[in-house]
Protein backbone atom coordinates (compact mmCIF):
# COMPACT_ATOMS: atom_id res chain seq x y z
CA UNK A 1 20.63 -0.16 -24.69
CA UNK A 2 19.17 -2.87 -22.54
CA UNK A 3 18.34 -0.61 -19.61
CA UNK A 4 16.55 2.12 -22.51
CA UNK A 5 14.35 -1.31 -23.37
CA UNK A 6 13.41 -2.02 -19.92
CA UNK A 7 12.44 1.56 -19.21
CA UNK A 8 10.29 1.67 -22.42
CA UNK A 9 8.39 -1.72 -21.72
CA UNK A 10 7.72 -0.56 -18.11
CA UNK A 11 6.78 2.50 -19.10
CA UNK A 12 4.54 0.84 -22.01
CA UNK A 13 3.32 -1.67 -19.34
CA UNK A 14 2.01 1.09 -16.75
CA UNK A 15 0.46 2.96 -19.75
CA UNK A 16 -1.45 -0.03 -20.42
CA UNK A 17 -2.14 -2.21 -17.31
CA UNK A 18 -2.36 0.48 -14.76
CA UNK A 19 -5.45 1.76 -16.20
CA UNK A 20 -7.44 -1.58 -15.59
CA UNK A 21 -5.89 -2.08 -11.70
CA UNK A 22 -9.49 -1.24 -10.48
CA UNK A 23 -11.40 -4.03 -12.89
CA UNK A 24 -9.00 -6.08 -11.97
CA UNK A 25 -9.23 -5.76 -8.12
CA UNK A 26 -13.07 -6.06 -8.33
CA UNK A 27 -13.02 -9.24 -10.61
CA UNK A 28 -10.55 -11.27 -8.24
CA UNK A 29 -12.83 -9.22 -5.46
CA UNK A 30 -15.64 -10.96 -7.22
CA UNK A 31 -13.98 -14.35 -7.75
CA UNK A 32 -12.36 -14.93 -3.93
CA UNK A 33 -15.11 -13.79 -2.02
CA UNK A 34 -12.18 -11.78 0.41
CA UNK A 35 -10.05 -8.30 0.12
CA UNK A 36 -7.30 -10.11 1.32
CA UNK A 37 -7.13 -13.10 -1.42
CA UNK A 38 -8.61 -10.68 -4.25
CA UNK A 39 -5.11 -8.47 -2.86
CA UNK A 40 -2.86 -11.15 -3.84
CA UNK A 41 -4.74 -12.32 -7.27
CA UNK A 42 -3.56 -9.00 -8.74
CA UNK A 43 -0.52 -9.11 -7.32
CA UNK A 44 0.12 -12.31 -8.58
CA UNK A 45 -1.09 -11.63 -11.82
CA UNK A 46 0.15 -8.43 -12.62
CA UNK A 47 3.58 -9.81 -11.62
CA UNK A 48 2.59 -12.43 -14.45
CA UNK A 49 1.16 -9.75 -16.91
CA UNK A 50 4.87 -7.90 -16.99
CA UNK A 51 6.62 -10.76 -17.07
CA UNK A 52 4.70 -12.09 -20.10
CA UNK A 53 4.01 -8.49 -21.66
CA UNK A 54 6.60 -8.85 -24.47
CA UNK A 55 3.96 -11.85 -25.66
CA UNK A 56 1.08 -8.97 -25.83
CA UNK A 57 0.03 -8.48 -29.15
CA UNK A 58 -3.27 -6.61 -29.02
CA UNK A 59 -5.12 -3.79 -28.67
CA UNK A 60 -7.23 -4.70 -25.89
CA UNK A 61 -4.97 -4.61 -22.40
CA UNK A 62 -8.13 -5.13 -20.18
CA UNK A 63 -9.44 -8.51 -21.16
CA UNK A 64 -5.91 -9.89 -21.78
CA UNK A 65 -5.51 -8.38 -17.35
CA UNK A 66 -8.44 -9.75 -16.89
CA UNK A 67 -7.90 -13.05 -18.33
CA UNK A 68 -4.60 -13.11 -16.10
CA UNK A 69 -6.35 -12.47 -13.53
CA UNK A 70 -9.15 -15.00 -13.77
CA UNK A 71 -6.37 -17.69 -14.64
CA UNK A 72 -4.80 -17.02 -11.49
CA UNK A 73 -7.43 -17.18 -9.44
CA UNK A 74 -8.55 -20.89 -10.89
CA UNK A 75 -4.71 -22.32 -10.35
CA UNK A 76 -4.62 -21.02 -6.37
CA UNK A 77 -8.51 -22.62 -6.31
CA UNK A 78 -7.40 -25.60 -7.85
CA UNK A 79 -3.68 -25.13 -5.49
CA UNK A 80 -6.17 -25.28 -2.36
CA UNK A 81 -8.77 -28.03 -3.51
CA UNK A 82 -5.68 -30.28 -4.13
CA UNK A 83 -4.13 -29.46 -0.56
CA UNK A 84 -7.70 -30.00 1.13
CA UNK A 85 -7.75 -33.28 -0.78
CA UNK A 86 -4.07 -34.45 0.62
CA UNK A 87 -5.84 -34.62 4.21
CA UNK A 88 -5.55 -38.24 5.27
CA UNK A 89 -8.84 -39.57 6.73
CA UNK A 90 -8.53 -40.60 10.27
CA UNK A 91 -10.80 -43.63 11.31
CA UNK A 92 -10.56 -42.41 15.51
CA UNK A 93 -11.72 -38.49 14.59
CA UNK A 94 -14.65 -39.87 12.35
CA UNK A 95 -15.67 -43.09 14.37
CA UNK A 96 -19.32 -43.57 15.65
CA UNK A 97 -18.84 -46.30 18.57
């Protein structure tokens, strides 16, 4: 029973979300500036899209992806501004005499 319910959401899942894989690649293309980042966006947010799909209520697949996508994009930004922040200052690196 529980396997026949996992096979129907993934298949329900790849009818829905596989469609929009290009969009979503070109949005987190868009949004990183790099293949390589934009790579793992959608990775990272598909991976977030199935494992919140059972909370997908609509009839419009592509801007709830793209959404996902957008939203994980800002929390690695924000992931990376907060780890460039942690730098400690060093007073011999930045010192004029």
């Amino acid at each position: 029973m529980i396997a026949a319910d996992n096979s129907r959401r993934s298949r329900r899942f790849e009818e829905l979300a596989l469609p929009h894989l290009d969009a979503a690649y070109n949005l987190a293309r868009w949004l990183t500036g790099s293949a390589s980042d934009a790579d793992d966006v959608v990775q990272d947010a598909y991976l977030r899209a199935f494992r919140f799909f059972d909370g997908f209520h609509g009839d419009n697949a592509r801007a709830w992806l793209l959404a996902i996508v957008r939203n994980t994009w800002f929390t690695e930004w924000r992931r990376r501004n907060d780890a460039a922040d942690d730098t400690p200052y060093d007073d011999a690196l930045h010192d004029d005499e």
